[in-house]
C-alpha atoms as a PDB file:
ATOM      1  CA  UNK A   1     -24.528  10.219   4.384  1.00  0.00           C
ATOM      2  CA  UNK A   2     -21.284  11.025   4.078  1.00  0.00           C
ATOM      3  CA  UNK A   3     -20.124  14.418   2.612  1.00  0.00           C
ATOM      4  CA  UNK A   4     -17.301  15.113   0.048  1.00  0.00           C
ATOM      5  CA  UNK A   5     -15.389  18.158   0.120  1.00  0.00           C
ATOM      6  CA  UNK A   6     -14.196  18.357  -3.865  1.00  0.00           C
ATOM      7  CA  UNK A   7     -11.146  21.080  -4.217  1.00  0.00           C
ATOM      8  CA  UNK A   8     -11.319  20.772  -8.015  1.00  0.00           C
ATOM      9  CA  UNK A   9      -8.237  18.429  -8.054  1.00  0.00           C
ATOM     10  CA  UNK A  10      -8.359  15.464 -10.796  1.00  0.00           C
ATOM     11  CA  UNK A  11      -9.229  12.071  -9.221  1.00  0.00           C
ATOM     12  CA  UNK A  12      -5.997   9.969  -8.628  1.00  0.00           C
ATOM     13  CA  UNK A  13      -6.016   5.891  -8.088  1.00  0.00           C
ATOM     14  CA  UNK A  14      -2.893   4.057  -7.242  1.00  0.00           C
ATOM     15  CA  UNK A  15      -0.034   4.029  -9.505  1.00  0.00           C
ATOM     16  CA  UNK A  16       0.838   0.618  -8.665  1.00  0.00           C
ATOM     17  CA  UNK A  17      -0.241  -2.783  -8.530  1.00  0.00           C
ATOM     18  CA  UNK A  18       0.126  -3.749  -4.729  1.00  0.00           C
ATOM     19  CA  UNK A  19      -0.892  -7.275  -2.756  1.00  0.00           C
ATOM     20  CA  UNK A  20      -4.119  -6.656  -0.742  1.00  0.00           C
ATOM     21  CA  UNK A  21      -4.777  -3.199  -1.773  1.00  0.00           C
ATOM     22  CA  UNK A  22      -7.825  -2.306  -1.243  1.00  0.00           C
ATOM     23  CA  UNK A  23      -9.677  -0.787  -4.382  1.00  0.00           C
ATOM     24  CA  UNK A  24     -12.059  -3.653  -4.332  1.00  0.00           C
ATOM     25  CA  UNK A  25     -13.151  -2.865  -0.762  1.00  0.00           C
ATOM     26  CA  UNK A  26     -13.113   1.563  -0.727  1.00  0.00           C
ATOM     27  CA  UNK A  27     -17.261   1.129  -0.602  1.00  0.00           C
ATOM     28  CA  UNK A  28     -16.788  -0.371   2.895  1.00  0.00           C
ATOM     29  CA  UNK A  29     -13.617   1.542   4.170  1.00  0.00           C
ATOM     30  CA  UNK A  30     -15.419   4.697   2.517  1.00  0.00           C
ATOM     31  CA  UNK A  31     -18.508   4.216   4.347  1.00  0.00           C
ATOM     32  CA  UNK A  32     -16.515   4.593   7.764  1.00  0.00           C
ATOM     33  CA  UNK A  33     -15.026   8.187   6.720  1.00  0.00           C
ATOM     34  CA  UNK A  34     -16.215  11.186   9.469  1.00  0.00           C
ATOM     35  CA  UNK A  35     -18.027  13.596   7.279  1.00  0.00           C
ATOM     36  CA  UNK A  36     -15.364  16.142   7.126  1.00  0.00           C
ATOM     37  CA  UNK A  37     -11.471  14.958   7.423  1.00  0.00           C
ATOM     38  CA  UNK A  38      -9.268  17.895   8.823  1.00  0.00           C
ATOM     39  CA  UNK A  39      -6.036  15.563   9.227  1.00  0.00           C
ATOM     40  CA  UNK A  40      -6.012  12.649   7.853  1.00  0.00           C
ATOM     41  CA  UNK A  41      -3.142   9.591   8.662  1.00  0.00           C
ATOM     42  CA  UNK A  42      -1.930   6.313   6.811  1.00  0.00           C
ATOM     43  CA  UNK A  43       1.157   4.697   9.301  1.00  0.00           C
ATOM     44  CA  UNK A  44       0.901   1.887   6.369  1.00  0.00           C
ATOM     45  CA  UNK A  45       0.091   3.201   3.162  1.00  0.00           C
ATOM     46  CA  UNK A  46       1.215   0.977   1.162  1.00  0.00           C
ATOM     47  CA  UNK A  47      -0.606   1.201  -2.674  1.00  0.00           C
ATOM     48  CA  UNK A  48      -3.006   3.983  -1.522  1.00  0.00           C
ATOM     49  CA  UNK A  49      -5.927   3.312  -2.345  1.00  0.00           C
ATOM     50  CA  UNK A  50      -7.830   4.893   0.272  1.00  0.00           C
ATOM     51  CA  UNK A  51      -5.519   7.557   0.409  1.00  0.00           C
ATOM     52  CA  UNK A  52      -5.822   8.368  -2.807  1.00  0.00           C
ATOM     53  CA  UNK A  53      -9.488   8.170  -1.968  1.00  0.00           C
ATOM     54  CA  UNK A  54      -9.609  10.729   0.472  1.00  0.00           C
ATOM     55  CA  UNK A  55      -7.090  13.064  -0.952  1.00  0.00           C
ATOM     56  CA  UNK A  56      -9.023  13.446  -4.435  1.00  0.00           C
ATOM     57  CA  UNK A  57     -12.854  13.925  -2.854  1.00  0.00           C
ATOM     58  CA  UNK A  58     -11.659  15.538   0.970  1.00  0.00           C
ATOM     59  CA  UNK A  59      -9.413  18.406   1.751  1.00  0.00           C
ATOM     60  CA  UNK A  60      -7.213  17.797   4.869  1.00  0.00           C
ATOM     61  CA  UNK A  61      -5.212  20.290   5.810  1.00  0.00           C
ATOM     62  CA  UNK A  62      -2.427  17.939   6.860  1.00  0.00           C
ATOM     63  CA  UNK A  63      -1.709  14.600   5.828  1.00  0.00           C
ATOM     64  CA  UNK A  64       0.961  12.086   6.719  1.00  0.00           C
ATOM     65  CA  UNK A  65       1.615   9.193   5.138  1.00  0.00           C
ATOM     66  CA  UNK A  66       4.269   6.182   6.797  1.00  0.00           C
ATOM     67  CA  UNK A  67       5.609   2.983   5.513  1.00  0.00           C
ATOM     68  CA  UNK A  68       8.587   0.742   6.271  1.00  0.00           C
ATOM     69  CA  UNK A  69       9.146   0.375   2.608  1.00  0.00           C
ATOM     70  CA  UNK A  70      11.077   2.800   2.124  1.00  0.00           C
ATOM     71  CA  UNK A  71      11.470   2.462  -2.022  1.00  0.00           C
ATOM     72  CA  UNK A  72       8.254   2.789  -1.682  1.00  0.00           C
ATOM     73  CA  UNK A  73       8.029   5.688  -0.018  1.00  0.00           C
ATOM     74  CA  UNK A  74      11.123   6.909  -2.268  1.00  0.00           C
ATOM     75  CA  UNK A  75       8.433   6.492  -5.175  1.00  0.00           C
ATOM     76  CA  UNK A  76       5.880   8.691  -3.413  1.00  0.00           C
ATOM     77  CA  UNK A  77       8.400  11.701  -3.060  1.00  0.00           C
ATOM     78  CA  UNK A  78       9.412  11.126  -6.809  1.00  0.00           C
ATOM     79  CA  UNK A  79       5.845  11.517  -8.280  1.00  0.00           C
ATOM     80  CA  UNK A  80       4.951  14.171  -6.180  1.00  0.00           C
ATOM     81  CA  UNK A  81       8.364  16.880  -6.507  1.00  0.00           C
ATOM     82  CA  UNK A  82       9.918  15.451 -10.054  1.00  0.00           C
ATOM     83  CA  UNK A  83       6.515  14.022 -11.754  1.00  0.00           C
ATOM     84  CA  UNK A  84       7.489  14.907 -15.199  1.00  0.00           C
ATOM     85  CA  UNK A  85      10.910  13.250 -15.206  1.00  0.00           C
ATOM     86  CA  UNK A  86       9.742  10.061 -13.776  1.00  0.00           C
ATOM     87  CA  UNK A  87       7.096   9.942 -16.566  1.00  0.00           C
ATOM     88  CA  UNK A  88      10.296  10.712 -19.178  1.00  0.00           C
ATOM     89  CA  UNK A  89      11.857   7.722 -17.972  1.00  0.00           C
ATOM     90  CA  UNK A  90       9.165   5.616 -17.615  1.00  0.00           C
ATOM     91  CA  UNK A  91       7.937   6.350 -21.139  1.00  0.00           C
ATOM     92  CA  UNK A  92      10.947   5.424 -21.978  1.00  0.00           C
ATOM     93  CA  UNK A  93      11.342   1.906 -20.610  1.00  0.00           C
ATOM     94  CA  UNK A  94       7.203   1.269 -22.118  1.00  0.00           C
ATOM     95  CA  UNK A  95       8.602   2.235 -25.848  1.00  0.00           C
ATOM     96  CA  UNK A  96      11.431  -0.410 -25.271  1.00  0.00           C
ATOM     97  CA  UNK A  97       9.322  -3.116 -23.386  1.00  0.00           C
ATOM     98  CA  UNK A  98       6.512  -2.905 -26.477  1.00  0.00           C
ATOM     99  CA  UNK A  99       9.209  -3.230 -29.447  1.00  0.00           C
ATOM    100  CA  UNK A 100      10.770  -6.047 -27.588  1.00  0.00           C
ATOM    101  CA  UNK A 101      10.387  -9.989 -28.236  1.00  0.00           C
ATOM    102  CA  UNK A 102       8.936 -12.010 -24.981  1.00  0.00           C
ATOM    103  CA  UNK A 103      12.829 -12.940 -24.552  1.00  0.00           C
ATOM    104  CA  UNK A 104      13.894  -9.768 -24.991  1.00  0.00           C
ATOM    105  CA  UNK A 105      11.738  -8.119 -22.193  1.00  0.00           C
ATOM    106  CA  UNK A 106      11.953 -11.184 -19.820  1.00  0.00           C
ATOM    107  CA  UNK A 107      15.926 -10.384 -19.860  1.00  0.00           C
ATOM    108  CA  UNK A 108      14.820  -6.744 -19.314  1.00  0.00           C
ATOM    109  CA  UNK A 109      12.514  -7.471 -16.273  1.00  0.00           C
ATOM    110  CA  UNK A 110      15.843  -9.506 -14.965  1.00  0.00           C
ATOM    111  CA  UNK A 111      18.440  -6.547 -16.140  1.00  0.00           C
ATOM    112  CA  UNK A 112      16.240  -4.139 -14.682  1.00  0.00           C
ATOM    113  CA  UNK A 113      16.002  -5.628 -11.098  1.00  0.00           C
ATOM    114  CA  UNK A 114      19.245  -5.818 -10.450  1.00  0.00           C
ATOM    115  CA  UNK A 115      19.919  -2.939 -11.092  1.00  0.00           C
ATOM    116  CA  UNK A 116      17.222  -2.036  -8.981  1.00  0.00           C
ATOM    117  CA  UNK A 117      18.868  -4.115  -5.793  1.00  0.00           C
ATOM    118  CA  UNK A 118      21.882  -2.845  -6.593  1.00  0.00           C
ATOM    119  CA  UNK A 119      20.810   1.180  -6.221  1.00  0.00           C
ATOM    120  CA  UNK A 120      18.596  -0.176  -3.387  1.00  0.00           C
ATOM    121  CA  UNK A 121      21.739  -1.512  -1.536  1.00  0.00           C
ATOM    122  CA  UNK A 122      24.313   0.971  -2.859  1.00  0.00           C
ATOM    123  CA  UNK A 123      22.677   3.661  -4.348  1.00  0.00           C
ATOM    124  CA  UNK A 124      22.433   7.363  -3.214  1.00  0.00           C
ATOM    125  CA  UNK A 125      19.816  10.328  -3.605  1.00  0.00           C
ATOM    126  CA  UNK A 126      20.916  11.013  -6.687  1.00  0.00           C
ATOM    127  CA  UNK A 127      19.670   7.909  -7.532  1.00  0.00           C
ATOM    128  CA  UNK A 128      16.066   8.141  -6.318  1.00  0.00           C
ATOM    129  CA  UNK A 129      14.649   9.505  -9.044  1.00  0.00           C
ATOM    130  CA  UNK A 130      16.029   6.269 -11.568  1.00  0.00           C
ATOM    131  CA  UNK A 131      14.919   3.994  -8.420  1.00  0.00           C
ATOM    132  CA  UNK A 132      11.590   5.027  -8.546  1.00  0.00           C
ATOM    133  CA  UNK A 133      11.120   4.577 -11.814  1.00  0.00           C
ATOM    134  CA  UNK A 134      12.237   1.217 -11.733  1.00  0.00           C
ATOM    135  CA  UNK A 135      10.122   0.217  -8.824  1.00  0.00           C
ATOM    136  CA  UNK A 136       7.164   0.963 -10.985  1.00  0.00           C
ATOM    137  CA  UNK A 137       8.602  -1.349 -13.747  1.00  0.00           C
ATOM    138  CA  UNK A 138       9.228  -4.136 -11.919  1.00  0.00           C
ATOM    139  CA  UNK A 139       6.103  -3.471 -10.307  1.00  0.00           C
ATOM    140  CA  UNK A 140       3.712  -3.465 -13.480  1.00  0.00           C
ATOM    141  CA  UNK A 141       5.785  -6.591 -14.833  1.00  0.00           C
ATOM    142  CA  UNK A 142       6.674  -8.921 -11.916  1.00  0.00           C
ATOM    143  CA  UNK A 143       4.118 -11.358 -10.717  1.00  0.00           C
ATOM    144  CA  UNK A 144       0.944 -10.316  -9.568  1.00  0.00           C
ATOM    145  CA  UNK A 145       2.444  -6.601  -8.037  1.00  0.00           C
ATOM    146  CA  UNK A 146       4.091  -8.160  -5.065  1.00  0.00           C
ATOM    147  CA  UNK A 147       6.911  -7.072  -3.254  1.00  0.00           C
ATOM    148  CA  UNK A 148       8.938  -9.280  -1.875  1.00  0.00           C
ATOM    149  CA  UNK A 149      12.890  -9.226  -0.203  1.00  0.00           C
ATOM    150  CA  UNK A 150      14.813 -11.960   0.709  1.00  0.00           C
ATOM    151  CA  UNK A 151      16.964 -11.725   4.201  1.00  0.00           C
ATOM    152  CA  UNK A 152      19.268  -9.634   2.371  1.00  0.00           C
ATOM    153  CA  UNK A 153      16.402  -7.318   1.341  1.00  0.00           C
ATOM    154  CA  UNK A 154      16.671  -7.492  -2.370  1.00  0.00           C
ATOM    155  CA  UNK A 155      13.425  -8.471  -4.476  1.00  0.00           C
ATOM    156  CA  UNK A 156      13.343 -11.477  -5.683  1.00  0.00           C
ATOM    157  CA  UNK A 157      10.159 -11.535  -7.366  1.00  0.00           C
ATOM    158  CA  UNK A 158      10.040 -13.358 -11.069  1.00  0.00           C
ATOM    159  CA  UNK A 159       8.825 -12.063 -14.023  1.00  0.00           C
ATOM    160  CA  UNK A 160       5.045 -12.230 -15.313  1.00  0.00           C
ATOM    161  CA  UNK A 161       5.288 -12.335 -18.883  1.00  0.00           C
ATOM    162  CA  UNK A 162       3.085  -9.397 -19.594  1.00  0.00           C
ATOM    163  CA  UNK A 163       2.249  -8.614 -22.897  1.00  0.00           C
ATOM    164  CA  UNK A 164       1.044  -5.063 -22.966  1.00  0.00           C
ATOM    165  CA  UNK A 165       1.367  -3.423 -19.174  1.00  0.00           C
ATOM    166  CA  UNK A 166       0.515   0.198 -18.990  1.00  0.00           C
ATOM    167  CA  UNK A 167       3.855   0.993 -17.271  1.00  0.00           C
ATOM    168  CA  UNK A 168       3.515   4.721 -17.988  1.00  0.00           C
ATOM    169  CA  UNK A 169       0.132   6.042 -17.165  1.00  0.00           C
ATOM    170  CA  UNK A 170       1.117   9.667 -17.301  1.00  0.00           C
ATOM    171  CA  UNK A 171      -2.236  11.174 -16.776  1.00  0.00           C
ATOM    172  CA  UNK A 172      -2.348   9.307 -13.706  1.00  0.00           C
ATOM    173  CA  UNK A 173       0.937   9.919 -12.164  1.00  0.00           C
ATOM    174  CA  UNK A 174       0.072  13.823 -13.095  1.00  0.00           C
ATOM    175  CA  UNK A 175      -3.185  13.313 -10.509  1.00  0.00           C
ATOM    176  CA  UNK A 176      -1.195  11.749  -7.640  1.00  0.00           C
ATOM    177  CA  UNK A 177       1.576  14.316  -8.092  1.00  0.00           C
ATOM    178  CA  UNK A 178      -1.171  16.930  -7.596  1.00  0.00           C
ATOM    179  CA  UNK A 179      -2.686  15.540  -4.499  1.00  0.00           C
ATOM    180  CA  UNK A 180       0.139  14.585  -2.688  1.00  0.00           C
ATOM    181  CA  UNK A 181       1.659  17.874  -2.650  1.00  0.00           C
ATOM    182  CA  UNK A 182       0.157  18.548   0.726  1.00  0.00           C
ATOM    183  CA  UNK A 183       1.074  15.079   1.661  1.00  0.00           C
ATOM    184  CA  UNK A 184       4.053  14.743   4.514  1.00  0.00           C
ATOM    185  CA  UNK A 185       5.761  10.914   4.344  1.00  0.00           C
ATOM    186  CA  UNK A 186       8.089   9.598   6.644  1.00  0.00           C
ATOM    187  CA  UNK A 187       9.548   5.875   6.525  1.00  0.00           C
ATOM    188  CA  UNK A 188       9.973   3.818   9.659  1.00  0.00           C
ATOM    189  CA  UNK A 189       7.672   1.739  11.868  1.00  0.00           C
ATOM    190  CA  UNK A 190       3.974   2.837  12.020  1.00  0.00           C
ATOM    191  CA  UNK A 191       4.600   4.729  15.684  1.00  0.00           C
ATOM    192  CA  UNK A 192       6.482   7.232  13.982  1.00  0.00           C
ATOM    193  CA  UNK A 193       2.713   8.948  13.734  1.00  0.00           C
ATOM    194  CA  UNK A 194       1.658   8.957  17.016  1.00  0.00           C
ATOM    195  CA  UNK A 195       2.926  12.546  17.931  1.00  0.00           C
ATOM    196  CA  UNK A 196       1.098  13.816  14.517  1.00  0.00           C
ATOM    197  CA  UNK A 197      -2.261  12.081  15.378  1.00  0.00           C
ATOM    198  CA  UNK A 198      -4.725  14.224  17.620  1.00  0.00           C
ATOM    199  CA  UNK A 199      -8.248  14.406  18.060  1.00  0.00           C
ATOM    200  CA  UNK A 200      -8.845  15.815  14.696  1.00  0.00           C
ATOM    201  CA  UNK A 201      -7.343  12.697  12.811  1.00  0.00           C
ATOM    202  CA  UNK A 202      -8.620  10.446  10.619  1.00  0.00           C
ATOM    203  CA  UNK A 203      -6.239   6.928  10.636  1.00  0.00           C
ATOM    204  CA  UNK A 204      -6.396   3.890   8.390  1.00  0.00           C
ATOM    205  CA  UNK A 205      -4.336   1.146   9.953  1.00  0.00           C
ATOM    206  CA  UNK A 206      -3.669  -1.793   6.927  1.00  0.00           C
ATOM    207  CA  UNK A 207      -0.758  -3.576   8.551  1.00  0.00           C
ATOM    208  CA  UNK A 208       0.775  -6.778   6.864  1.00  0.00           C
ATOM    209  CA  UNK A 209      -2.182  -9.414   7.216  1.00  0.00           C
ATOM    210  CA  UNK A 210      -2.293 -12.033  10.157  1.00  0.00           C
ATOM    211  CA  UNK A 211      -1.158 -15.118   7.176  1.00  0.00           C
ATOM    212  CA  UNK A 212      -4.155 -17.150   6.962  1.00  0.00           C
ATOM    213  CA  UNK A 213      -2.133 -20.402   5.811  1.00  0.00           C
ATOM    214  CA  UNK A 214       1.774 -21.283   5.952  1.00  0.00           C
ATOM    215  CA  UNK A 215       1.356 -20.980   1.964  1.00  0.00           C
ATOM    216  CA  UNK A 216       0.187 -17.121   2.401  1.00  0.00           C
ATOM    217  CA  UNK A 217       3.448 -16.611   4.719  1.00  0.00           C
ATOM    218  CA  UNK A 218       5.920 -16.517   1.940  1.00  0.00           C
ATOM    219  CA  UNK A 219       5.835 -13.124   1.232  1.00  0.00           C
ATOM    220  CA  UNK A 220       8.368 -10.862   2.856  1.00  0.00           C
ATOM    221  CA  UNK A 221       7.459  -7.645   2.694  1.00  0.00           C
ATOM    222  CA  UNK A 222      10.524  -6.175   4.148  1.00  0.00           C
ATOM    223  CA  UNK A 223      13.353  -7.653   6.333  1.00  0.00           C
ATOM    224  CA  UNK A 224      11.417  -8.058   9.256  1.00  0.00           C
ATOM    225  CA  UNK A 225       7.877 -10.201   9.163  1.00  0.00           C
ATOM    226  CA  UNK A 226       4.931  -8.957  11.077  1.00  0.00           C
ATOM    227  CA  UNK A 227       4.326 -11.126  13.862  1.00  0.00           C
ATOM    228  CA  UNK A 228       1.430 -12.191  16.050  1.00  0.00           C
ATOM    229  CA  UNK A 229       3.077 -10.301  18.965  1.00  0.00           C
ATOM    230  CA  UNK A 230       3.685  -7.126  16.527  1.00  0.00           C
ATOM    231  CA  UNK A 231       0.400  -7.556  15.866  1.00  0.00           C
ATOM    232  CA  UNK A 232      -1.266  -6.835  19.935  1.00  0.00           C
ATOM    233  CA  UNK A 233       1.643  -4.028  19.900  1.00  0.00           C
ATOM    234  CA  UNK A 234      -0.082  -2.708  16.813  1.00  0.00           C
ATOM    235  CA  UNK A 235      -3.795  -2.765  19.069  1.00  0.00           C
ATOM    236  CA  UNK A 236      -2.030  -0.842  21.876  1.00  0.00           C
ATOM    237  CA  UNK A 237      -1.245   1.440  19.739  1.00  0.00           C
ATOM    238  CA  UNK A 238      -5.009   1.494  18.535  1.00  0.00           C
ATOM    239  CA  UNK A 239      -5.913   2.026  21.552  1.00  0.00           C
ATOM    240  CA  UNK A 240      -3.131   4.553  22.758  1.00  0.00           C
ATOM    241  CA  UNK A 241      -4.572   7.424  19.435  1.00  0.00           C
ATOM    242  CA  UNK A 242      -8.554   6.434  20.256  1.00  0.00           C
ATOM    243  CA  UNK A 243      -7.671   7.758  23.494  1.00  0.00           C
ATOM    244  CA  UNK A 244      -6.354  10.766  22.038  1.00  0.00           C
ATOM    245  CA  UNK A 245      -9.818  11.012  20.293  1.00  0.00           C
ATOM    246  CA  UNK A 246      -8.806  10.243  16.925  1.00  0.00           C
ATOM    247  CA  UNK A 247     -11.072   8.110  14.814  1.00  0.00           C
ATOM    248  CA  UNK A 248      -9.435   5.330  13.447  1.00  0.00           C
ATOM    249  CA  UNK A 249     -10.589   2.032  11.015  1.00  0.00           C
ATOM    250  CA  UNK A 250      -8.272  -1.044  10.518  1.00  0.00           C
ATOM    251  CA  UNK A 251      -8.024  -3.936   8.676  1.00  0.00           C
ATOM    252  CA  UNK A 252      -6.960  -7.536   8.642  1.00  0.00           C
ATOM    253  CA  UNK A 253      -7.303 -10.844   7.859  1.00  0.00           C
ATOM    254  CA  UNK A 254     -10.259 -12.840   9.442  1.00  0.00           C
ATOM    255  CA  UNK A 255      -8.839 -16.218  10.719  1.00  0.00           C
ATOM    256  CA  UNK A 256     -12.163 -17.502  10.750  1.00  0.00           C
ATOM    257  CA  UNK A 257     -12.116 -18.221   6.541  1.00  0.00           C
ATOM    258  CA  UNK A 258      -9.828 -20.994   7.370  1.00  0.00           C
ATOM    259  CA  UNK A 259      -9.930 -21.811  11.331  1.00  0.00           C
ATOM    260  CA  UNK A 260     -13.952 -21.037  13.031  1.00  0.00           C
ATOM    261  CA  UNK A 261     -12.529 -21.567  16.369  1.00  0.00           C
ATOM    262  CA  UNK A 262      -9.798 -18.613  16.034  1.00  0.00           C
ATOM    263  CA  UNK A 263     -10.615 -16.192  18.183  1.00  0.00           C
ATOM    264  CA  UNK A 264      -7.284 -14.278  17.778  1.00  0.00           C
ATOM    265  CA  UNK A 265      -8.467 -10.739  16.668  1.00  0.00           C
ATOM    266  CA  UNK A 266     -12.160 -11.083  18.046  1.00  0.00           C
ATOM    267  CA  UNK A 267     -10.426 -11.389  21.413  1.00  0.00           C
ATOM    268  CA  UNK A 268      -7.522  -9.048  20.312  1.00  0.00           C
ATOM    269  CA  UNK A 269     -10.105  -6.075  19.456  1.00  0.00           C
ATOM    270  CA  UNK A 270     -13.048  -6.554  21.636  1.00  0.00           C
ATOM    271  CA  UNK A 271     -13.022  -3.123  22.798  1.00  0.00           C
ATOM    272  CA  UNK A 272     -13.776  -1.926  19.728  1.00  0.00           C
ATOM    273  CA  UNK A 273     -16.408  -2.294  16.694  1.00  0.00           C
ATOM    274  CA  UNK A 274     -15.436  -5.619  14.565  1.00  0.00           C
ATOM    275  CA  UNK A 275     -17.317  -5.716  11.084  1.00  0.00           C
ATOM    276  CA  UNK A 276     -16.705  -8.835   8.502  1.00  0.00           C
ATOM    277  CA  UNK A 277     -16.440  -7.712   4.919  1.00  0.00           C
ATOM    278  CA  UNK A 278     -16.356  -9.809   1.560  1.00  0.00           C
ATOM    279  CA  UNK A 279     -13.106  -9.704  -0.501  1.00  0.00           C
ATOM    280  CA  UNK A 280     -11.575 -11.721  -3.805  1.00  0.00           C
ATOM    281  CA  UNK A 281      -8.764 -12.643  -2.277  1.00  0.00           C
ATOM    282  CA  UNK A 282      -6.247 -15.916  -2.585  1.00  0.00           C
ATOM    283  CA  UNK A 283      -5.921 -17.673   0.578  1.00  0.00           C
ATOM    284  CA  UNK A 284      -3.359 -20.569  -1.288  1.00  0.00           C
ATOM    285  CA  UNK A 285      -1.870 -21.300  -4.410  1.00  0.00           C
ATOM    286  CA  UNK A 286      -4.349 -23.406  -5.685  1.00  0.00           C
ATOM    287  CA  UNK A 287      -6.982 -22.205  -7.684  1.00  0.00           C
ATOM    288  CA  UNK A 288      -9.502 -23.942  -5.338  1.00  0.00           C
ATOM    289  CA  UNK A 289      -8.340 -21.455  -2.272  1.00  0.00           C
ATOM    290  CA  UNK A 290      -9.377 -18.344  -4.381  1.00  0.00           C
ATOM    291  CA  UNK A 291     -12.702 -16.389  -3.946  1.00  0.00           C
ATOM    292  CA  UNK A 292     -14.659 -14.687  -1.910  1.00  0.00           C
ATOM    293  CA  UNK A 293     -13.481 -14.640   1.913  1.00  0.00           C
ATOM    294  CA  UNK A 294     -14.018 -12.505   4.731  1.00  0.00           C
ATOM    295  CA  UNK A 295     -11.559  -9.657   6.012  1.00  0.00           C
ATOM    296  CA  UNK A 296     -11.895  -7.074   9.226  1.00  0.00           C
ATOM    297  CA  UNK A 297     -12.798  -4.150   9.343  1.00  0.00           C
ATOM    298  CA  UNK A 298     -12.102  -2.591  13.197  1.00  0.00           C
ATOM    299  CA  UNK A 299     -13.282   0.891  13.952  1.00  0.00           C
ATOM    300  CA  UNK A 300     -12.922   2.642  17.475  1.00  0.00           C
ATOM    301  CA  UNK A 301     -16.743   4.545  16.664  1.00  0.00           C
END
């Protein structure tokens, strides 16, 4: 059984929605944990749900956290060094999102992500702060939390239509803030952590998923898609930290849900432990192609 080292901080979850996060599967992922976690390293942290996790019941000394996103990233610093002015600003945009007709707030979701490209494209630090903020809005009211750029790398996600989103959960944000102010983040390509893992480390690898249809393709997560060949560099990697002695757990898609003779990541990471899980996922658009499906879970112990 594993052991959790509690350092009286308030549990934190993730402050935003996020496509494949994995707060429906932390049982499994949490299951893999060493007992005690002196470093601990996410090179794709995307919503944070397991770091969040481990930061609120462990207490690594160090802690990095890596994405290519950087506005997402951005949003990480925010919360954790200016907390209580992002949760000014957010409050903000909830009191005028509530008072507003369904018209009114669908030309606010549109007003609001523009100017949420244009700091994106233009924009400067002094506009980090406002960016993050808006990267939770959009977030809470686009559909279903994705992110998605086009080649120019502006989103282009439409609106949802939400009635009532909780767009400013300040208690929450006040949590994260508290946790991550150990936490050390760096944007770039997930090798960007190889000189910070050792033998001590802890690593979660969730990389953009293997598509399991052409349908499940169309998001871009940033300018650059993550390809099959990206996706052996990313098990040489694997293989270059669990030679360092780190202990690491990944996860991906499991091409078998829709193809039982693909063998890709079976063959891909045979030298290591390959566990099938059970997650609510949507594999298409149609309604039929939601449900239960098998992911990967990879661990090097």
């Amino acid at each position: 059984m594993k052991t959790a080292y509690f350092c009286g901080m308030k549990t934190a979850k993730p402050f935003i929605k996020w496509a494949g996060g994995k707060s429906q599967l932390l049982s499994e992922i949490r299951s893999k944990y060493p007992t005690t976690i002196e470093k601990y390293c996410e090179p794709f942290v995307g919503g944070g749900a397991v770091l969040f996790d481990v930061l609120s019941n462990y207490q690594p000394k160090e802690v990095l956290i890596n994405d290519i996103n950087a506005e997402l990233i951005n949003t990480y610093r925010q919360i954790k060094e200016n907390c209580e002015p992002l949760i000014l600003q957010l409050s903000d945009l909830q009191d005028k999102y509530k008072s507003f007709s369904d018209e009114q707030r669908k030309a606010l979701f549109f007003e609001k992500r523009e100017r949420f490209n244009s700091l994106k494209i233009n924009g400067n630090a002094d506009a980090n702060l406002e960016k993050a903020a808006l990267f939770i809005f959009i977030n809470k009211t686009c559909f279903n939390g994705l992110y998605r750029v086009n080649s120019k790398g502006l989103f282009n996600v439409p609106f949802n239509n939400a009635k009532n989103p909780l767009l400013c959960d300040a208690e929450n944000l006040r949590a994260c803030s508290e946790v991550l102010q150990n936490v050390e983040m760096s944007v770039g390509d997930y090798s960007m952590c190889e000189n910070f893992i050792d033998d001590k480390t802890f690593v979660y690898i969730d990389p953009p998923y293997r598509p399991l249809t052409q349908t499940a393709a169309f998001t871009s997560y940033c300018e650059n898609n993550f390809s099959d060949i990206q996706q052996v560099e990313l098990e040489m990697f694997v293989e270059r930290i669990s030679r360092k002695g780190a202990r690491v757990v990944a996860s991906n898609s499991d091409p078998k849900n829709v193809n039982a003779d693909d063998n890709f990541f079976d063959d891909l990471y045979s030298k290591f432990k390959i566990e099938r899980i059970f997650a609510s996922r949507a594999i298409n658009s149609k309604g039929s192609g939601r449900g239960k499906i098998s992911e990967l879970l990879v661990a090097n112990f």
